[in-house]
PDB file of N, CA and C in Angstrom:
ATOM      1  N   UNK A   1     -29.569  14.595  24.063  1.00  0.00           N
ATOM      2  CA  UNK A   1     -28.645  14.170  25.070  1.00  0.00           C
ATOM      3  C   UNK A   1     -27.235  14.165  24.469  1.00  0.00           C
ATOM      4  N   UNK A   2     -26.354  14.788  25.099  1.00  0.00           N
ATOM      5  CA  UNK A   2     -24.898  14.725  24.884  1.00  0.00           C
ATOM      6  C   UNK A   2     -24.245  13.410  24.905  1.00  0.00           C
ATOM      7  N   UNK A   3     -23.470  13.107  23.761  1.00  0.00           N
ATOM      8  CA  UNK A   3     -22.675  11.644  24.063  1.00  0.00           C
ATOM      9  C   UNK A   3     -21.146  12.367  24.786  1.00  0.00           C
ATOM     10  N   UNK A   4     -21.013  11.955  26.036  1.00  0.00           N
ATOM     11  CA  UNK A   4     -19.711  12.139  26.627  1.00  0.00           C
ATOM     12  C   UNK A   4     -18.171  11.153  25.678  1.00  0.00           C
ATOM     13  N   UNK A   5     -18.667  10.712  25.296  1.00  0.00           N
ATOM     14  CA  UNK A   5     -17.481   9.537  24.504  1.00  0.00           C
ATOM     15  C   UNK A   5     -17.296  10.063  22.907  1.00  0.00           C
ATOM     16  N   UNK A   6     -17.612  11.131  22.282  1.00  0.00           N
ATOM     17  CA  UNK A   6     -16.948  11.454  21.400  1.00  0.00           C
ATOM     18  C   UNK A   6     -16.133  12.023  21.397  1.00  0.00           C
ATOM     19  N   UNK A   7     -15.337  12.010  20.511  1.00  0.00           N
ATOM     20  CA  UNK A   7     -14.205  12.272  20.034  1.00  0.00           C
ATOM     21  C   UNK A   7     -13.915  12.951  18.857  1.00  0.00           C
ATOM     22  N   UNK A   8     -13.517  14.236  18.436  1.00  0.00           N
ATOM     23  CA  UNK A   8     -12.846  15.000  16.963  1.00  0.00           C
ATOM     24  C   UNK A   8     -11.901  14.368  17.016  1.00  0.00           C
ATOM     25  N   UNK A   9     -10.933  14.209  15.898  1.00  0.00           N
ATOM     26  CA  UNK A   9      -9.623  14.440  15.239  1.00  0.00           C
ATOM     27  C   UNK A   9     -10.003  14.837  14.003  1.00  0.00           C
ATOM     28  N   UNK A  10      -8.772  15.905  13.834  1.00  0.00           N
ATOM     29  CA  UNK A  10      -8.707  16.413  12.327  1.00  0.00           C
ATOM     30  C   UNK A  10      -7.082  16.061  12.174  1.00  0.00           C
ATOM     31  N   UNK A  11      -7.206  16.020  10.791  1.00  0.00           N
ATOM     32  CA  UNK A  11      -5.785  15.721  10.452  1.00  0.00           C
ATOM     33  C   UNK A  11      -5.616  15.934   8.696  1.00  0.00           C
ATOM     34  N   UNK A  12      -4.203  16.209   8.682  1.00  0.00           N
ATOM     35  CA  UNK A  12      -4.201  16.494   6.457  1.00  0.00           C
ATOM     36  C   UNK A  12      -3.271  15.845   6.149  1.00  0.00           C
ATOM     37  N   UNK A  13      -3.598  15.634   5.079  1.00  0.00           N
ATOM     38  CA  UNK A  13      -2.730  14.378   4.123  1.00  0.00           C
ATOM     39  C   UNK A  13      -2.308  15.016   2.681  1.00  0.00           C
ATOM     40  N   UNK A  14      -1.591  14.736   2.139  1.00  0.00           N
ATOM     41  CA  UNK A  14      -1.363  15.610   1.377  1.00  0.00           C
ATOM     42  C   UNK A  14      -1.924  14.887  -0.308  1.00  0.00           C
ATOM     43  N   UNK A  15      -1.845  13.598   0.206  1.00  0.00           N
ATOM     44  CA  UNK A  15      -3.001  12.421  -1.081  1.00  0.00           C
ATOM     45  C   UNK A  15      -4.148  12.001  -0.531  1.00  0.00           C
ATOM     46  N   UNK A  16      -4.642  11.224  -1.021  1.00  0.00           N
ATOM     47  CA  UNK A  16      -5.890  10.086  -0.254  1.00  0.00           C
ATOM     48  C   UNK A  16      -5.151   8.799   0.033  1.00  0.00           C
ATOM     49  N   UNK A  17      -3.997   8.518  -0.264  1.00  0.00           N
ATOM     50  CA  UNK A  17      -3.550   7.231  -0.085  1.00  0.00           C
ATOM     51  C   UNK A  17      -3.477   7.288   1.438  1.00  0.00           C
ATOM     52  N   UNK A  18      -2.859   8.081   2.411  1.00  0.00           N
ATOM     53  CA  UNK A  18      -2.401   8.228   3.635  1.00  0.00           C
ATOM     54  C   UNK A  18      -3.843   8.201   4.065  1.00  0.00           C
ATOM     55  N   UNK A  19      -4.497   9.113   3.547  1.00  0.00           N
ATOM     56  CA  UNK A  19      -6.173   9.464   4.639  1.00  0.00           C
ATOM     57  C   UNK A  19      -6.898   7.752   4.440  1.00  0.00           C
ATOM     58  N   UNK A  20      -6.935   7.541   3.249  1.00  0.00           N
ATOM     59  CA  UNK A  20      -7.805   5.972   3.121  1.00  0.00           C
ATOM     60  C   UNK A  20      -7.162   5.036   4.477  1.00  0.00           C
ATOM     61  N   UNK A  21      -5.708   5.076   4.573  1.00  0.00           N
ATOM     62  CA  UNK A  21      -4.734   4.098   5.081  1.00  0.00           C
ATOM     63  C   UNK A  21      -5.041   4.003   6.660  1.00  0.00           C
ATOM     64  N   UNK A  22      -5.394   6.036   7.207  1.00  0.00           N
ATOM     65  CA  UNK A  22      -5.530   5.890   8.485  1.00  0.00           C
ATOM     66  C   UNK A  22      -6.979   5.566   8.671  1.00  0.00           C
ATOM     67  N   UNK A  23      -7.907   5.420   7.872  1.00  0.00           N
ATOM     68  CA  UNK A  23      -8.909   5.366   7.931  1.00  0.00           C
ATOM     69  C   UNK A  23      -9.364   3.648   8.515  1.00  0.00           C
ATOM     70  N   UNK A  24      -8.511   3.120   7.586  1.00  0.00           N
ATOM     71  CA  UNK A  24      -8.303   1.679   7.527  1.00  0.00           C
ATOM     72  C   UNK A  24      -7.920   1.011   8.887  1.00  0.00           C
ATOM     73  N   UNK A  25      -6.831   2.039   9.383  1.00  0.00           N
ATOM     74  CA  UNK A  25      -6.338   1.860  10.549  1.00  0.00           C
ATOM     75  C   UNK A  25      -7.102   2.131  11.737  1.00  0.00           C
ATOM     76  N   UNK A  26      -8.176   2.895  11.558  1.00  0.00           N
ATOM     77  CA  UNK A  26      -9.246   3.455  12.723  1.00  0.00           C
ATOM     78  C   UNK A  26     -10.047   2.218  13.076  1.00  0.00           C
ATOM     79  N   UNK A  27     -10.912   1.586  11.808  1.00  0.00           N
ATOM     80  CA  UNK A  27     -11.462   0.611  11.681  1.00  0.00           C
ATOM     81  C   UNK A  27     -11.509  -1.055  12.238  1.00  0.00           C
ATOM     82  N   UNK A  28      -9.927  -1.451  11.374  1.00  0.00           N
ATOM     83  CA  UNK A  28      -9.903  -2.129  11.818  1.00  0.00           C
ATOM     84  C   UNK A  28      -9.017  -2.482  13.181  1.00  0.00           C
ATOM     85  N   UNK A  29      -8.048  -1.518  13.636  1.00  0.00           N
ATOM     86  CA  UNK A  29      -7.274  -1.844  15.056  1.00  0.00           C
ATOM     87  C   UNK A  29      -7.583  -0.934  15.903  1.00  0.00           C
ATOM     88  N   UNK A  30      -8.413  -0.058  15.637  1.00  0.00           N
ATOM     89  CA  UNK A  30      -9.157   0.526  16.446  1.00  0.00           C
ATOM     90  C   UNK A  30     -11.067   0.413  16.624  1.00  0.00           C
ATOM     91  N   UNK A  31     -11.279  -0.154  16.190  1.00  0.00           N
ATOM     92  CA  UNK A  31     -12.679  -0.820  15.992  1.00  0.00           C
ATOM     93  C   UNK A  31     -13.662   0.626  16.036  1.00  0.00           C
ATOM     94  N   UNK A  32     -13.192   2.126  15.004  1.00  0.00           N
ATOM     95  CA  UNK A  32     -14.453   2.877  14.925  1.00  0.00           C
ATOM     96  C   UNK A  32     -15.184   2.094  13.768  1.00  0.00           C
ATOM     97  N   UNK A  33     -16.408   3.124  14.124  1.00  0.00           N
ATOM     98  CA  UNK A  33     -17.278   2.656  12.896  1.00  0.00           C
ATOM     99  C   UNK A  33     -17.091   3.592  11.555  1.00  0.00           C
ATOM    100  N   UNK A  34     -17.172   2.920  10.463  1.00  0.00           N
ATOM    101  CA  UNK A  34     -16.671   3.631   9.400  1.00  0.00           C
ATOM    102  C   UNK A  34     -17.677   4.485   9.371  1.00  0.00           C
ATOM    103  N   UNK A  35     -18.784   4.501   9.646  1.00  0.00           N
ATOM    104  CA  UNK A  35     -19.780   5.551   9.353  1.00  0.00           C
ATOM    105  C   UNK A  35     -19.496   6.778  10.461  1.00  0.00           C
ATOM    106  N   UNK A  36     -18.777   6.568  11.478  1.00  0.00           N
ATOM    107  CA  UNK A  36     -18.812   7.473  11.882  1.00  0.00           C
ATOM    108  C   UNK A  36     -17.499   7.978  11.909  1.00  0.00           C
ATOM    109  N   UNK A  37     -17.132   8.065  10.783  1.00  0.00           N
ATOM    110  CA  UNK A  37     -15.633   8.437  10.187  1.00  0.00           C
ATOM    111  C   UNK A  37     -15.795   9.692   8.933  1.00  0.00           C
ATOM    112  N   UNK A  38     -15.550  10.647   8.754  1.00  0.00           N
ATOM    113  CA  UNK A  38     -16.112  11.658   7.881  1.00  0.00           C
ATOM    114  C   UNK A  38     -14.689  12.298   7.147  1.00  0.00           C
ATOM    115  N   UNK A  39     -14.693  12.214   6.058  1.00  0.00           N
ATOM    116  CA  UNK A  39     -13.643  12.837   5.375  1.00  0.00           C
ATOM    117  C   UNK A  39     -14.035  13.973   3.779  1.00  0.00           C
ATOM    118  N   UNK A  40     -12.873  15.130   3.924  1.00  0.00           N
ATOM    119  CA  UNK A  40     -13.741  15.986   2.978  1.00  0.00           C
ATOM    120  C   UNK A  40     -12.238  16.900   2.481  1.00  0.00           C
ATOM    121  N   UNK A  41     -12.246  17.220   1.318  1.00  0.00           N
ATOM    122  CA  UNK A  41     -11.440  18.522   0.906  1.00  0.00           C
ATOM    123  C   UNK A  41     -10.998  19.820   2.084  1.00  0.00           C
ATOM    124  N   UNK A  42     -10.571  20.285   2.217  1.00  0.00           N
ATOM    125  CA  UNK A  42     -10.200  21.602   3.339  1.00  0.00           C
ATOM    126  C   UNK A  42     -10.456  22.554   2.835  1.00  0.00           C
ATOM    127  N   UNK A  43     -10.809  22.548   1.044  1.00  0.00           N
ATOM    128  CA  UNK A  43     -11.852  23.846   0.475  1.00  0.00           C
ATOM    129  C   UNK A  43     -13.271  23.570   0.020  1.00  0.00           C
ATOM    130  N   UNK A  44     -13.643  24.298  -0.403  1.00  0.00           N
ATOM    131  CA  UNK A  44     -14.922  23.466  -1.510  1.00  0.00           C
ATOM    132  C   UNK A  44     -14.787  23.323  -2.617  1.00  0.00           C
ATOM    133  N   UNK A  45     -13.219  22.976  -3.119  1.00  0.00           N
ATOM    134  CA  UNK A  45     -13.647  22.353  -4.802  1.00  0.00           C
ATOM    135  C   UNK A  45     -13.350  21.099  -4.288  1.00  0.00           C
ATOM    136  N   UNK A  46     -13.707  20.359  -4.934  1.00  0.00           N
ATOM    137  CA  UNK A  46     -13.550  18.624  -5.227  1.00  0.00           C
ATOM    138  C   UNK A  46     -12.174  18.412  -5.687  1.00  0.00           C
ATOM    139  N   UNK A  47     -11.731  17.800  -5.532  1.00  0.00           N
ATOM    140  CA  UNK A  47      -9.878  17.837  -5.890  1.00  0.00           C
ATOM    141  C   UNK A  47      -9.344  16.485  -5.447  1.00  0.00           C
ATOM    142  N   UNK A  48      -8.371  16.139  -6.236  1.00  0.00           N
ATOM    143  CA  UNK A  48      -7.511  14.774  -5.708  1.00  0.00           C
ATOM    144  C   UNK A  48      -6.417  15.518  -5.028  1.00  0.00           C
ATOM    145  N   UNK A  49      -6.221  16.434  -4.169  1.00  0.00           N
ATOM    146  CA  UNK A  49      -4.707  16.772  -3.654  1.00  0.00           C
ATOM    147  C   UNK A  49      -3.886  17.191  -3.823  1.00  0.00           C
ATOM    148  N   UNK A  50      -2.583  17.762  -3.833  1.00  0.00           N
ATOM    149  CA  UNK A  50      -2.045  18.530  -3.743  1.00  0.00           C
ATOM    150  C   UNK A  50      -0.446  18.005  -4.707  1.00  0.00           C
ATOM    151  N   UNK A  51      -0.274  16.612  -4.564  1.00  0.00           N
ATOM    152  CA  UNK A  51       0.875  15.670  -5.328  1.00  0.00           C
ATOM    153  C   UNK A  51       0.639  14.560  -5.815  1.00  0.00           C
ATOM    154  N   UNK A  52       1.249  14.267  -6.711  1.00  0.00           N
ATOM    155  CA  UNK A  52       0.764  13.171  -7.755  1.00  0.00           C
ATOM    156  C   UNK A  52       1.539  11.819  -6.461  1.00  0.00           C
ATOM    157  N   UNK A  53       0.370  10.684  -6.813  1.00  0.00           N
ATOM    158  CA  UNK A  53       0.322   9.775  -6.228  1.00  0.00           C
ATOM    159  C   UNK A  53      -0.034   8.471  -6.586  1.00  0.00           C
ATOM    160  N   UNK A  54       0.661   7.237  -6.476  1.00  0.00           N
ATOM    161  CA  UNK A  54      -0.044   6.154  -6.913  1.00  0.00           C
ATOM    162  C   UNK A  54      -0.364   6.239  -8.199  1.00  0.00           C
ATOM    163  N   UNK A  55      -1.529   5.832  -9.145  1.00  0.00           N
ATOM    164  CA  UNK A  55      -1.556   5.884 -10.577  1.00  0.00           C
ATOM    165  C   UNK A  55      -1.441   6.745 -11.325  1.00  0.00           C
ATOM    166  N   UNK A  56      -1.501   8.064 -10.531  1.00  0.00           N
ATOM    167  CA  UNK A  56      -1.069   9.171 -11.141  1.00  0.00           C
ATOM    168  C   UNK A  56       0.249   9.544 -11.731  1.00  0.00           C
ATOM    169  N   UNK A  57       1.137   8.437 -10.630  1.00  0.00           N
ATOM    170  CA  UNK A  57       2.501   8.859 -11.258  1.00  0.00           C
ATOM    171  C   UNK A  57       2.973   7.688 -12.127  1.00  0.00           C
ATOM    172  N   UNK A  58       2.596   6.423 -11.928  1.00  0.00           N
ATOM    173  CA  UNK A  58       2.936   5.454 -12.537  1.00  0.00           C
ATOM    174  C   UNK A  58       1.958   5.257 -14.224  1.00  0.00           C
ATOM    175  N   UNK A  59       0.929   6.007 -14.542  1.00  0.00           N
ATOM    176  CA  UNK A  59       0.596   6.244 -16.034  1.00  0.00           C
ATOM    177  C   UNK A  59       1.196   6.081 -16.696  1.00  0.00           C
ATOM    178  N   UNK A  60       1.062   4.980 -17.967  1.00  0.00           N
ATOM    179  CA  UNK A  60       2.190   4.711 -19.479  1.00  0.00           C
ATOM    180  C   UNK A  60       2.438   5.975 -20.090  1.00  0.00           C
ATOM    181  N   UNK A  61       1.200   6.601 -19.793  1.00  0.00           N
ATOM    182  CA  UNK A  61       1.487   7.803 -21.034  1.00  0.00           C
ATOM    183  C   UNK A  61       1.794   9.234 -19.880  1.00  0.00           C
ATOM    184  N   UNK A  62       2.438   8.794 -19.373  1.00  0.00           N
ATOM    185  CA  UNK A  62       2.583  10.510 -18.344  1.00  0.00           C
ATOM    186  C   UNK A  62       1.614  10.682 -17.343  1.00  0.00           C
ATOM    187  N   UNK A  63       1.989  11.831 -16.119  1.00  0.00           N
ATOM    188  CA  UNK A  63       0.860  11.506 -15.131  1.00  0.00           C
ATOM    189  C   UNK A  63      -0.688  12.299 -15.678  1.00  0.00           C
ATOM    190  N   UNK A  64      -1.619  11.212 -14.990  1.00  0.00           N
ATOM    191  CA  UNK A  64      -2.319  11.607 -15.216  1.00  0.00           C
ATOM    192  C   UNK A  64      -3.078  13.145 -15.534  1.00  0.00           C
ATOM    193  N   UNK A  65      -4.047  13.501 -16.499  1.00  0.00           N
ATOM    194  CA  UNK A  65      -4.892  15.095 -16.070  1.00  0.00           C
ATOM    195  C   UNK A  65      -6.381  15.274 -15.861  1.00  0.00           C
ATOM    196  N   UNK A  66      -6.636  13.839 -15.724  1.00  0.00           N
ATOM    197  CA  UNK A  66      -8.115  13.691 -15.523  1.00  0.00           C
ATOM    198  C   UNK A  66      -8.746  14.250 -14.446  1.00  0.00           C
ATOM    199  N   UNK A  67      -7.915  14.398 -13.344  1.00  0.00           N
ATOM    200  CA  UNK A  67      -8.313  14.916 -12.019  1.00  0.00           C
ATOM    201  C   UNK A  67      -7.152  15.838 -11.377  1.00  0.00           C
ATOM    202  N   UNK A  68      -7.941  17.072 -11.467  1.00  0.00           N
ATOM    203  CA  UNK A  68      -6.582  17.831 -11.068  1.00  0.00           C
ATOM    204  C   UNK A  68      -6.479  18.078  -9.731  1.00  0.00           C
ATOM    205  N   UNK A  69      -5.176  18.674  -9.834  1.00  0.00           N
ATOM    206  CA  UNK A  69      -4.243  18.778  -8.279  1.00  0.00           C
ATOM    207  C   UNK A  69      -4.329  20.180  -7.964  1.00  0.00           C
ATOM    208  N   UNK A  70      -5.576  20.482  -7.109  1.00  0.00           N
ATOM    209  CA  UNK A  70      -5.751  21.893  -7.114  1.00  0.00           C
ATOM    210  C   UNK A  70      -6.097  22.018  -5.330  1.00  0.00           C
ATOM    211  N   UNK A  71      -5.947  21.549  -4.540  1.00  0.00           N
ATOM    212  CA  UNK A  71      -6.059  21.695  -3.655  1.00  0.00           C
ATOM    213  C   UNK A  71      -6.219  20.769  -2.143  1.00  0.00           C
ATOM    214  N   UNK A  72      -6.242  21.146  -0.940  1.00  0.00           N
ATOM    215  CA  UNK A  72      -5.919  20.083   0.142  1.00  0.00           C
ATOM    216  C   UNK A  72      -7.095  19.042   0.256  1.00  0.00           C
TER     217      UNK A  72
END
């Protein structure tokens, strides 16, 4: 049986800080369910994104290279 009440959105972020944030925002002031919230890379490598962000840029010793910036 078809659910008439779903809904897509796609959308890109260029970190995870923004995607976590709207995610946050779906949840709680929009009351989805996090499970039915799905988030993924726009290729198939595994990647933190595209610009250094958050602890990446604030590192004592330079930004991070543990996780590279190879894609959306």
């Amino acid at each position: 049986m078809a659910d008439d009440g779903v809904q897509t959105i796609f959308a890109t972020f260029e970190t995870c800080e923004p995607a976590d944030l709207a995610i946050e925002h779906l949840v709680q002031q929009h009351g989805v369910e996090r499970a039915d919230l799905f988030v993924q890379s726009k290729g198939e490598r595994n990647t933190s994104g595209i610009a250094l962000s958050g602890g990446d840029v604030s590192h004592s010793n330079g930004p991070r290279d543990d996780a590279v910036l190879r894609g959306d």
